[in-house]
N, C-alpha and C. Protein backbone atom coordinates (compact mmCIF):
# COMPACT_ATOMS: atom_id res chain seq x y z
N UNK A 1 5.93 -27.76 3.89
CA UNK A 1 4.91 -26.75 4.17
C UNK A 1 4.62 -25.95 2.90
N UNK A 2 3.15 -26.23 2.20
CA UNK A 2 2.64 -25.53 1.26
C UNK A 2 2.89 -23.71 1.08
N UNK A 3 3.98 -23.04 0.19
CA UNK A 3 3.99 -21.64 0.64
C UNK A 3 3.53 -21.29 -0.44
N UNK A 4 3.39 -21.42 -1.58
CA UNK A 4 2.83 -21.26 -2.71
C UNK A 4 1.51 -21.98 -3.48
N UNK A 5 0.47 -20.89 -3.78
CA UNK A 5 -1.07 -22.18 -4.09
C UNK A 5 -1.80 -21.47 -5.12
N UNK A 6 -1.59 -21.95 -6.65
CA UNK A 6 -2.32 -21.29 -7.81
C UNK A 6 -3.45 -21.75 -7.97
N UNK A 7 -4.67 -21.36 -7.95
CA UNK A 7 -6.17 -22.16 -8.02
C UNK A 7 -6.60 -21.42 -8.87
N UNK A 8 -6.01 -20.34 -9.59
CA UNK A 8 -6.52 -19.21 -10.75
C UNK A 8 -7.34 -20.30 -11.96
N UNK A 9 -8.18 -19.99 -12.43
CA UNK A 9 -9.23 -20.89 -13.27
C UNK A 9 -9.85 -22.26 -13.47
N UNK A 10 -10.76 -21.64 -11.96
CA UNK A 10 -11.15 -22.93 -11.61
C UNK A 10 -12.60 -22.59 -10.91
N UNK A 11 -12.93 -21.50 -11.80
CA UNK A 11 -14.77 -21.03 -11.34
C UNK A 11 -14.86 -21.16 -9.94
N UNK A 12 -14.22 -20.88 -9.22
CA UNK A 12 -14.26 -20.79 -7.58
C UNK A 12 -15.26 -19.48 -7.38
N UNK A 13 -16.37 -19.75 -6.19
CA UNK A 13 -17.01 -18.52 -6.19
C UNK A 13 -16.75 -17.74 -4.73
N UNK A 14 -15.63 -18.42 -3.99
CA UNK A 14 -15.11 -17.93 -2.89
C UNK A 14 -13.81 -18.18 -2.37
N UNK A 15 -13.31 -17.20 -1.71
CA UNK A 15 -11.94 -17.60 -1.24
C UNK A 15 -11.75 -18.84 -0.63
N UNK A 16 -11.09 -19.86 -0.72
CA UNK A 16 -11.28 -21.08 -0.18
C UNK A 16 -10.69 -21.11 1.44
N UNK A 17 -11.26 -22.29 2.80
CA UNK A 17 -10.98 -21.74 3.81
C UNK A 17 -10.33 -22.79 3.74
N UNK A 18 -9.40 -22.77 5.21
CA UNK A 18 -8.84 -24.19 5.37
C UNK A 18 -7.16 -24.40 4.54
N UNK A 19 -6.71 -23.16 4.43
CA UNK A 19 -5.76 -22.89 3.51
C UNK A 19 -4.40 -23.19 4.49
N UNK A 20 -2.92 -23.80 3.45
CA UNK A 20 -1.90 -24.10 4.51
C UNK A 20 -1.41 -22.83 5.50
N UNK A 21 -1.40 -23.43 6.69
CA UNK A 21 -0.99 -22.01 7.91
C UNK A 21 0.44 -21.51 6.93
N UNK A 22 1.26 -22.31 6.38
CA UNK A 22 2.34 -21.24 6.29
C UNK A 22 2.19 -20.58 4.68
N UNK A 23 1.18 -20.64 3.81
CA UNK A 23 1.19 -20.38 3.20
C UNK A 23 1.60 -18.78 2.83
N UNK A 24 2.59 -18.22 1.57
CA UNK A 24 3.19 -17.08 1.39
C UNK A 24 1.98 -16.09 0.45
N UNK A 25 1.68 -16.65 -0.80
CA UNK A 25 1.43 -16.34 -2.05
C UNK A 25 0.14 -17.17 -2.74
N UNK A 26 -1.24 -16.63 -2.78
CA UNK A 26 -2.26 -17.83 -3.39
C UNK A 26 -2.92 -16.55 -4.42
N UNK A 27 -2.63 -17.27 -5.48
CA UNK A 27 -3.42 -16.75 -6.53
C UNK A 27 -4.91 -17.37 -7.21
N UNK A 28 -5.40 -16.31 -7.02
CA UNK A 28 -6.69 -17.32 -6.95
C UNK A 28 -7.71 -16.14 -8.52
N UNK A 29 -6.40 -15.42 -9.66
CA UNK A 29 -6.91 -14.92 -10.46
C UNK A 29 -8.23 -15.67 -11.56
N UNK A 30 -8.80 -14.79 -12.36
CA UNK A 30 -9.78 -15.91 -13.51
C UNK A 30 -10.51 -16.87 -13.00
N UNK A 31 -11.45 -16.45 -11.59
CA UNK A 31 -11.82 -17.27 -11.15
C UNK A 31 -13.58 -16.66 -11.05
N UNK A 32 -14.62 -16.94 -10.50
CA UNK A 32 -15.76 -16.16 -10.20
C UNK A 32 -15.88 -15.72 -9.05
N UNK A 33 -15.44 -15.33 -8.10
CA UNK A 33 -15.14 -15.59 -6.57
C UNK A 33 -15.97 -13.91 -6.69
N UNK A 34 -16.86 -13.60 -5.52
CA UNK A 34 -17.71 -13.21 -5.40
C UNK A 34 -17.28 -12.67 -3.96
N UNK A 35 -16.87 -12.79 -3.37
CA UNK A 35 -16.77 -12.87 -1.84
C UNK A 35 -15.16 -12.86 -0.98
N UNK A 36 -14.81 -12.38 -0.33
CA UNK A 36 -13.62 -13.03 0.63
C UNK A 36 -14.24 -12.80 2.12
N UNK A 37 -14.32 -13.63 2.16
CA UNK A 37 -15.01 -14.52 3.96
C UNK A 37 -14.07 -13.67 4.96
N UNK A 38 -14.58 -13.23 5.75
CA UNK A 38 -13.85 -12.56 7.18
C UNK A 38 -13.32 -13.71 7.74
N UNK A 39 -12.35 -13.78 8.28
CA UNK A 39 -11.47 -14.35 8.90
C UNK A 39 -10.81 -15.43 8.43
N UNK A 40 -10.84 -15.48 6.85
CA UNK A 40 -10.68 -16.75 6.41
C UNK A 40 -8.79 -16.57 6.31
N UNK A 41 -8.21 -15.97 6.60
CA UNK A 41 -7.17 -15.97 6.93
C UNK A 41 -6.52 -15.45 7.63
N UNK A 42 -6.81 -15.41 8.80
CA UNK A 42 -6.95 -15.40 10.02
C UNK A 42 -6.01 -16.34 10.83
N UNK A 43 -5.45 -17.59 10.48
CA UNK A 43 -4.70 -18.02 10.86
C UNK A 43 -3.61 -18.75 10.31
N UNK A 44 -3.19 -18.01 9.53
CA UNK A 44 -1.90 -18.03 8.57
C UNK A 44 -0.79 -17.13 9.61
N UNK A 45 0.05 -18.12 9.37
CA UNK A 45 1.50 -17.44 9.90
C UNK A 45 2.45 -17.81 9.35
N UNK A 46 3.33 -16.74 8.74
CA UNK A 46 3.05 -14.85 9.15
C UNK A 46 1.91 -14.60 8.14
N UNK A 47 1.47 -15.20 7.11
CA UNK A 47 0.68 -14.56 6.40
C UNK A 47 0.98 -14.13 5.02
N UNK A 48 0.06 -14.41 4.46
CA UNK A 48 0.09 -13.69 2.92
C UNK A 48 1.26 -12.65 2.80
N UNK A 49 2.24 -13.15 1.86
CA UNK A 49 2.88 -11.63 0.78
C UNK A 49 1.77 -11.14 0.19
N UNK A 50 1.45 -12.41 -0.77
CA UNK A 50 0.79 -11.50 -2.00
C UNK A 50 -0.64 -12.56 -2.33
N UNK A 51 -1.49 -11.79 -2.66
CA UNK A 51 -2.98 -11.99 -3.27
C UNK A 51 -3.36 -11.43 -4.38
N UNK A 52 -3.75 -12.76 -5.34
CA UNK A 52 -4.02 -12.23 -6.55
C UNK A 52 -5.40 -12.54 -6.92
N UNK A 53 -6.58 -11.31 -6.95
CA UNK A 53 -7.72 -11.73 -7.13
C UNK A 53 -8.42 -11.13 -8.33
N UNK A 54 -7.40 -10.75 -9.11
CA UNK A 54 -7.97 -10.06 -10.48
C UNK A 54 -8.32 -11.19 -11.66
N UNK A 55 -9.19 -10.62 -12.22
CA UNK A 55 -10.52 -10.95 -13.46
C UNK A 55 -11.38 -12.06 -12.13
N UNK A 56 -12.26 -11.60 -11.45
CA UNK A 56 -13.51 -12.26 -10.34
C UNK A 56 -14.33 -11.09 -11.21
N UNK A 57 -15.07 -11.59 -9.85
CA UNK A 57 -16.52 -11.23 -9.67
C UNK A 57 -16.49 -10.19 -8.23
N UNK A 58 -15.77 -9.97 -7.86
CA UNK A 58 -15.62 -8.95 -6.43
C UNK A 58 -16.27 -7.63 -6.65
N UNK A 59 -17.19 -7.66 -5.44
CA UNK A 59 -18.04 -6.07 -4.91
C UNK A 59 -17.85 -5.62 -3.61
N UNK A 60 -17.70 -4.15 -3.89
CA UNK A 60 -17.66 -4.01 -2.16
C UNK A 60 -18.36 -4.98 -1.08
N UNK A 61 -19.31 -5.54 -1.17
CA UNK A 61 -20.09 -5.90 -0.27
C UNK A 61 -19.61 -7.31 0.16
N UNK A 62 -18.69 -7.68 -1.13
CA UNK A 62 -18.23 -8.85 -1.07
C UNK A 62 -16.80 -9.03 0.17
N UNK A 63 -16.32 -7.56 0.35
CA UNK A 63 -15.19 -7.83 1.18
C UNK A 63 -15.84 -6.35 2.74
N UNK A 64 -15.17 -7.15 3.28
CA UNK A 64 -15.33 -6.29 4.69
C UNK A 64 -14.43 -6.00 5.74
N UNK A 65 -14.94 -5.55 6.46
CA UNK A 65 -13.53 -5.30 7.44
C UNK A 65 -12.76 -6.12 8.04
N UNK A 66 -12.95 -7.41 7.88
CA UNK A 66 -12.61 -8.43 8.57
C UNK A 66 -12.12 -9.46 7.52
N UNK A 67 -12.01 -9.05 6.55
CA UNK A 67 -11.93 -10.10 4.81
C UNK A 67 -10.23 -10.07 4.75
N UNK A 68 -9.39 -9.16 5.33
CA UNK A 68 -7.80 -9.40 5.48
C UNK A 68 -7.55 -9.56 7.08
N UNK A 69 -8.29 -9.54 7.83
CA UNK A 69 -7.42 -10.34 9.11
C UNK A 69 -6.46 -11.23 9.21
N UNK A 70 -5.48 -11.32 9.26
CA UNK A 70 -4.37 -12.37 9.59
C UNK A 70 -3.44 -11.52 8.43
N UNK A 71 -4.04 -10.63 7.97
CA UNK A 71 -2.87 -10.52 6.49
C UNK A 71 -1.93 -8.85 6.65
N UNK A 72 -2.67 -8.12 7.84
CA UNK A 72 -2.49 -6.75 8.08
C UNK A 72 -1.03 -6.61 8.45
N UNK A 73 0.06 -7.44 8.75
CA UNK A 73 1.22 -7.02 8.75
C UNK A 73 1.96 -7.35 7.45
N UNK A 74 1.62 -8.74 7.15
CA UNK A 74 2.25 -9.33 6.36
C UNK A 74 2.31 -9.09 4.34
N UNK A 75 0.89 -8.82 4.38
CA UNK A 75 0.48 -8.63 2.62
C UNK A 75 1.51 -7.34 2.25
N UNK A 76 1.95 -7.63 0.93
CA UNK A 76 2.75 -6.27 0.31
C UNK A 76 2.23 -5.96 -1.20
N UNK A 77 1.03 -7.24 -1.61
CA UNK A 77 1.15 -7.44 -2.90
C UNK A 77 -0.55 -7.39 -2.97
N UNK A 78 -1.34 -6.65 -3.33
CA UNK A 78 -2.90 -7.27 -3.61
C UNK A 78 -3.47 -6.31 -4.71
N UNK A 79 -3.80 -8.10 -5.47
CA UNK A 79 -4.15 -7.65 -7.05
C UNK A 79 -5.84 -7.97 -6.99
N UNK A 80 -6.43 -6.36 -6.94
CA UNK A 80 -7.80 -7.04 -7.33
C UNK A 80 -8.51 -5.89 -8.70
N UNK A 81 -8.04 -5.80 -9.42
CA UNK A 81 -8.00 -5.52 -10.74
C UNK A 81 -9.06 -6.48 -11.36
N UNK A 82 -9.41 -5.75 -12.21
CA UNK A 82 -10.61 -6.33 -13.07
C UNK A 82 -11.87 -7.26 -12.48
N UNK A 83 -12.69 -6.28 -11.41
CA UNK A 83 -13.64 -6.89 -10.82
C UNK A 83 -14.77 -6.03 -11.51
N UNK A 84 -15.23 -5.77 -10.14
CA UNK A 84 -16.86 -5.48 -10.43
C UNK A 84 -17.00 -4.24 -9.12
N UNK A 85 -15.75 -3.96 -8.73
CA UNK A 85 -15.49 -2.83 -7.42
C UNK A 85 -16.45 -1.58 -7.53
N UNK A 86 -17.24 -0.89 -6.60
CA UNK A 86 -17.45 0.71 -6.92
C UNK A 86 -16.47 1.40 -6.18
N UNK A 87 -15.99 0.98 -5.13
CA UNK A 87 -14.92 1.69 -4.13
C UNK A 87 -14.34 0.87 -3.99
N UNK A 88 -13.24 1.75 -3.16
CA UNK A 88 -12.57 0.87 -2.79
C UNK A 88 -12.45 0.32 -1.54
N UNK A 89 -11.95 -1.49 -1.30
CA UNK A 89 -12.87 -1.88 -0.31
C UNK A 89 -12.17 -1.48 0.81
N UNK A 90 -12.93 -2.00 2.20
CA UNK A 90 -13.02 -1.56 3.13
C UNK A 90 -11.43 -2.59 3.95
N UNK A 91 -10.80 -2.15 4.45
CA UNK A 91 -9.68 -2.95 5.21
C UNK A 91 -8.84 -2.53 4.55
N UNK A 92 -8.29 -2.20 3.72
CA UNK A 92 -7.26 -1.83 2.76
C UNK A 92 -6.08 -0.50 3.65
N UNK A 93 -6.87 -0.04 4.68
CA UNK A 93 -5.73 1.34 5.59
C UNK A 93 -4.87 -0.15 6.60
N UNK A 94 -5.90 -1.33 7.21
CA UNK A 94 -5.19 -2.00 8.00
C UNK A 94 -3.86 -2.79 7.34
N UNK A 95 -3.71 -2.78 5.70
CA UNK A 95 -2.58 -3.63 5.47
C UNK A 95 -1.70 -2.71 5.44
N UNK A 96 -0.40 -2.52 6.45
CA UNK A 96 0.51 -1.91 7.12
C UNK A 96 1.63 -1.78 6.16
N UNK A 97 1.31 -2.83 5.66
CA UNK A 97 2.97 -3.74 4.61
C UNK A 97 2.82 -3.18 3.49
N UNK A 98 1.64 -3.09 2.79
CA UNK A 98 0.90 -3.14 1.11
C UNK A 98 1.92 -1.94 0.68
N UNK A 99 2.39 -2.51 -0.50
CA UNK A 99 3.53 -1.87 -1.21
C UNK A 99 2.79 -1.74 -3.07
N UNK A 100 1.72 -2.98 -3.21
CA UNK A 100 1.79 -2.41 -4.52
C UNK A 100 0.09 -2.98 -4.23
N UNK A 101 -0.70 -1.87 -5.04
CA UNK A 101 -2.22 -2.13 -5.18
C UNK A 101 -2.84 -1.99 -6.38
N UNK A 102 -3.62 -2.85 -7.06
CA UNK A 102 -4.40 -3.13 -8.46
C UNK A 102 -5.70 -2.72 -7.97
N UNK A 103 -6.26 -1.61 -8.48
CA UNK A 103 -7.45 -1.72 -8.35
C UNK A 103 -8.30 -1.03 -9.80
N UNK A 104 -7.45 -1.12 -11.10
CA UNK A 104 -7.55 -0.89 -12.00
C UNK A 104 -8.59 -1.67 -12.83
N UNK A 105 -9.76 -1.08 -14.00
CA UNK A 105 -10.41 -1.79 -14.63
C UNK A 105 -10.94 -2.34 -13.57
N UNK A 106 -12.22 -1.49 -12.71
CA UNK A 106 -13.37 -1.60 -11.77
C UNK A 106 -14.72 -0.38 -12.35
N UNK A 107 -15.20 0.02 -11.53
CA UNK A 107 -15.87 0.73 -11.55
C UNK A 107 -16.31 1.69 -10.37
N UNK A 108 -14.58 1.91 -9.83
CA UNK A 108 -14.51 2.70 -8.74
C UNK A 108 -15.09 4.17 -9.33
N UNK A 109 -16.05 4.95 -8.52
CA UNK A 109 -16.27 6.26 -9.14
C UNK A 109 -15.44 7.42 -8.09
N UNK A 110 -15.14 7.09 -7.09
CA UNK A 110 -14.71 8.21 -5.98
C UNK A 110 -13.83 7.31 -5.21
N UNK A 111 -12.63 8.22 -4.80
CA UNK A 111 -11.82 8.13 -3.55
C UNK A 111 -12.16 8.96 -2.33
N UNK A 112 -12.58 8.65 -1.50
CA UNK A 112 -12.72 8.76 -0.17
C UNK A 112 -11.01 9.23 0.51
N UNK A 113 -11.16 10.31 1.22
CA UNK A 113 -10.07 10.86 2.20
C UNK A 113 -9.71 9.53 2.53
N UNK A 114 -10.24 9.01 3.50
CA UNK A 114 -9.29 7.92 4.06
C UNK A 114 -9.23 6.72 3.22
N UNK A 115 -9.38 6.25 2.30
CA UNK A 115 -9.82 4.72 1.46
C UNK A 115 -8.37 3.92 2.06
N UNK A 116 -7.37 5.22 1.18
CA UNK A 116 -6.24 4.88 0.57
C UNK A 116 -4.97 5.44 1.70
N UNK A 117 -4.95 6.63 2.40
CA UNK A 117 -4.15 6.89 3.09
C UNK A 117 -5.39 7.34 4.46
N UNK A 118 -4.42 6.98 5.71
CA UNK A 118 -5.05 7.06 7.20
C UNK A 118 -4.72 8.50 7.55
N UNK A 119 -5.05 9.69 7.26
CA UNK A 119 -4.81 11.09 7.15
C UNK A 119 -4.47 11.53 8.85
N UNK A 120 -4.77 10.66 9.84
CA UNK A 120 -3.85 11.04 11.13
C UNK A 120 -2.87 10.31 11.73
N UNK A 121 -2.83 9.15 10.64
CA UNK A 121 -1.47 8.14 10.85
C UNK A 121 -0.01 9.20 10.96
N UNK A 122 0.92 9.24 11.77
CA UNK A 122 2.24 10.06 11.85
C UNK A 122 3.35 9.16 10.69
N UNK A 123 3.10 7.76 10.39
CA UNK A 123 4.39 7.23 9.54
C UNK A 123 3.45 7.70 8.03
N UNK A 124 4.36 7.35 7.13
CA UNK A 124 4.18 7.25 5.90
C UNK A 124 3.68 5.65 5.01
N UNK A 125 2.89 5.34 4.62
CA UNK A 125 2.42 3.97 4.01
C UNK A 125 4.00 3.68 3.28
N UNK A 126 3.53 2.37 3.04
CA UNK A 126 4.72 1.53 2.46
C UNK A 126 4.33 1.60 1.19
N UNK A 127 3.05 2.05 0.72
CA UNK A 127 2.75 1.93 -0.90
C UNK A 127 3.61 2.57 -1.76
N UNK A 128 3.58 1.64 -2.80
CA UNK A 128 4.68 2.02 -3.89
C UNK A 128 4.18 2.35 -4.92
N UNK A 129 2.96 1.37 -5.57
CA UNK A 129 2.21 1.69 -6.47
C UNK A 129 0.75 1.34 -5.99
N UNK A 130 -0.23 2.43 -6.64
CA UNK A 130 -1.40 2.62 -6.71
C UNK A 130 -1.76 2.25 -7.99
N UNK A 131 -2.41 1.05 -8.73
CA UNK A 131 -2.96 1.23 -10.28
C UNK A 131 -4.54 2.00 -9.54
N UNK A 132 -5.16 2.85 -10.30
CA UNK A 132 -6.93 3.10 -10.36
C UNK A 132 -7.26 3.43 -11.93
N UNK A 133 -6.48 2.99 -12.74
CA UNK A 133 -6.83 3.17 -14.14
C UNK A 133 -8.26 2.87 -14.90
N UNK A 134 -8.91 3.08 -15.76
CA UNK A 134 -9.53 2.79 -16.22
C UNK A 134 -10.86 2.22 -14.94
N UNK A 135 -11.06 3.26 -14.59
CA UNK A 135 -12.35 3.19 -13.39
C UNK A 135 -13.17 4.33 -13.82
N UNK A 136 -14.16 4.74 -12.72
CA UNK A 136 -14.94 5.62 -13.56
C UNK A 136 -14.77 7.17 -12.48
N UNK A 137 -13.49 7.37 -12.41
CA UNK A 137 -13.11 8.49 -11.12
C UNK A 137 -13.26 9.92 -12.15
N UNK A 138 -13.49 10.91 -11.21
CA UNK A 138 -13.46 11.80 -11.77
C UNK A 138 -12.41 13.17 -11.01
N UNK A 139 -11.21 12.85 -11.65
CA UNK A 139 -10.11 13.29 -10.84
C UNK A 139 -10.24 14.88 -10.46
N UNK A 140 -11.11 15.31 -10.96
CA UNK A 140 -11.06 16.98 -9.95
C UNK A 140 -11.99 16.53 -8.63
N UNK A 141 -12.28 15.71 -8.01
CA UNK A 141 -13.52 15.36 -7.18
C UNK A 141 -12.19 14.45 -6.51
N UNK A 142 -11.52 14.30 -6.37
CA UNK A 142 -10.34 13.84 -5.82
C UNK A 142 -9.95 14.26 -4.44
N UNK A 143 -10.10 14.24 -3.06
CA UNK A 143 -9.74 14.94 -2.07
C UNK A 143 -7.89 15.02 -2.22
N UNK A 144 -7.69 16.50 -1.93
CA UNK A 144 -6.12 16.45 -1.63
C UNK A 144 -5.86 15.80 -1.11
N UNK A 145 -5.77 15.36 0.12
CA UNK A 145 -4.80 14.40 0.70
C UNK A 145 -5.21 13.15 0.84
N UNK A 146 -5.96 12.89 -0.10
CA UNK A 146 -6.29 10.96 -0.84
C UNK A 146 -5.35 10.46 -0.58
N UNK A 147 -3.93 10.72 -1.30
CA UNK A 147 -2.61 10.16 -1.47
C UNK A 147 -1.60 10.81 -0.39
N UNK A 148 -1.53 11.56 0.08
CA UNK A 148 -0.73 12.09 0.98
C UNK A 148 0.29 11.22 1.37
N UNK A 149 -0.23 9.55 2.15
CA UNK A 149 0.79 8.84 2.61
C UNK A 149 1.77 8.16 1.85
N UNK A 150 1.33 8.32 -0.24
CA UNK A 150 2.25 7.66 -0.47
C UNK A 150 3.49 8.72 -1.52
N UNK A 151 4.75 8.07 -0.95
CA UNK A 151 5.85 8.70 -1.18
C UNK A 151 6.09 9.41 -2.52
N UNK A 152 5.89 8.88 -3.82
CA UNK A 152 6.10 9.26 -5.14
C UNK A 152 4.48 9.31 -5.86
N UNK A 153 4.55 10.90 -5.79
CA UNK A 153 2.97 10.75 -6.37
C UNK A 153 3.18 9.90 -8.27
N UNK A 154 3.81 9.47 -8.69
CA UNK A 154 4.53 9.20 -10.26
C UNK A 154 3.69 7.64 -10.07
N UNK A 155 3.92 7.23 -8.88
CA UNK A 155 3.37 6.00 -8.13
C UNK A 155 1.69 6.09 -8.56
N UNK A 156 1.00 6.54 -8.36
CA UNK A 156 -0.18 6.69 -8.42
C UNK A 156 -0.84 7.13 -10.09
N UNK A 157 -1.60 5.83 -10.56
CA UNK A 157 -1.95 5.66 -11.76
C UNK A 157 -3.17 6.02 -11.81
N UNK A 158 -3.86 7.00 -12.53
CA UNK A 158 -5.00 7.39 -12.46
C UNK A 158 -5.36 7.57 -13.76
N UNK A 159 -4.94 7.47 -15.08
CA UNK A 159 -5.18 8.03 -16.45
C UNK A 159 -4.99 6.60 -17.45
N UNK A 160 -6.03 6.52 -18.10
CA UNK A 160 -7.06 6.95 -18.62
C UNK A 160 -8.26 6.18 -17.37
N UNK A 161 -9.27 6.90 -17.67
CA UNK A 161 -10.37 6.40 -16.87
C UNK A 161 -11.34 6.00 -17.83
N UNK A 162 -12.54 5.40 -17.70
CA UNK A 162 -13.51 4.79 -18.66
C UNK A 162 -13.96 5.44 -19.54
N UNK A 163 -14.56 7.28 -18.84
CA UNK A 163 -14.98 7.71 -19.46
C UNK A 163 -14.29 8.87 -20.60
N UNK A 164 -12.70 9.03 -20.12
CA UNK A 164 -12.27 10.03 -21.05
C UNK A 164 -12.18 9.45 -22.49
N UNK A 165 -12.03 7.28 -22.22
CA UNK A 165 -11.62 6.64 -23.90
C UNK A 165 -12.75 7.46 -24.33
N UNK A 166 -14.18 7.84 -24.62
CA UNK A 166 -14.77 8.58 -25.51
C UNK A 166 -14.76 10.25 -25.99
N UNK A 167 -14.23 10.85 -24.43
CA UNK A 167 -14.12 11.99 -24.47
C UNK A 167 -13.03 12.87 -24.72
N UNK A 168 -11.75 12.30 -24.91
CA UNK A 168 -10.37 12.93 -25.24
C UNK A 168 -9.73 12.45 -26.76
């Protein structure tokens, strides 16, 4: 049973469907992938650890609420670093597990209250690390309790952003 699947540079312009059910870990970095299809993993069991979708082509519009189904208990690992992001995408409160998040070197401009933490959830997120480096945030425009759910604010990478390399 396939648990491991590297397809990283191979101009793919979408998450591929049809992937092994027990698969753990698919890196699908350095690729053009544009898109992750709702439900395309969806029937993986248990599901993705980890997803690696950094240096694409990914836009919000490209992922949706339905683009991690099958992965909401299981994912702990999702790298989508160096896209083409303005926010951050949408499904990201349902992964329960997510312990470490790349969303560094985008062109996120704002965090949204809920993006990142579910502000009437009673547990605490499992996140460990937050990258948002080098995006285009403007950290006094930051809602307080953005981060609230995760444990070590030291965790949460926010410096340098795009625009201070000219301004500091």
């Amino acid at each position: 049973n396939l648990e491991y699947l590297d397809l990283s540079h191979n101009k793919l312009v979408h998450v591929p469907s049809f992937l092994s059910v027990g698969l753990r870990q698919l890196i699908l970095h350095h690729n053009q992938i544009e898109r992750i299809p709702g439900y395309v993993f969806g029937h993986l069991r248990p599901g993705l650890d980890s997803l690696q979708l950094s240096y694409n082509r990914l836009r919000e519009d490209g992922i949706n609420e339905v683009s991690f189904l099958g992965l909401y208990k299981s994912l702990t690992e999702l790298l989508l670093d160096h896209n083409q992001l303005r926010s951050v995408p949408r499904g990201i409160l349902q992964l329960k597990n997510l312990q470490h998040l790349r969303l560094n070197h985008n062109y996120i401009s704002y965090i949204t209250m809920n993006s990142l933490c579910d502000t009437t959830a009673r547990e605490d997120s499992q996140l460990l690390s937050v990258h948002l480096e080098y995006n285009l945030i403007d950290r006094r425009l930051i809602p307080p309790t953005a981060f609230s759910c995760i444990k070590t604010y030291q965790s949460v990478l926010l410096r340098p952003q795009r625009y201070e390399e000219h301004h500091e």
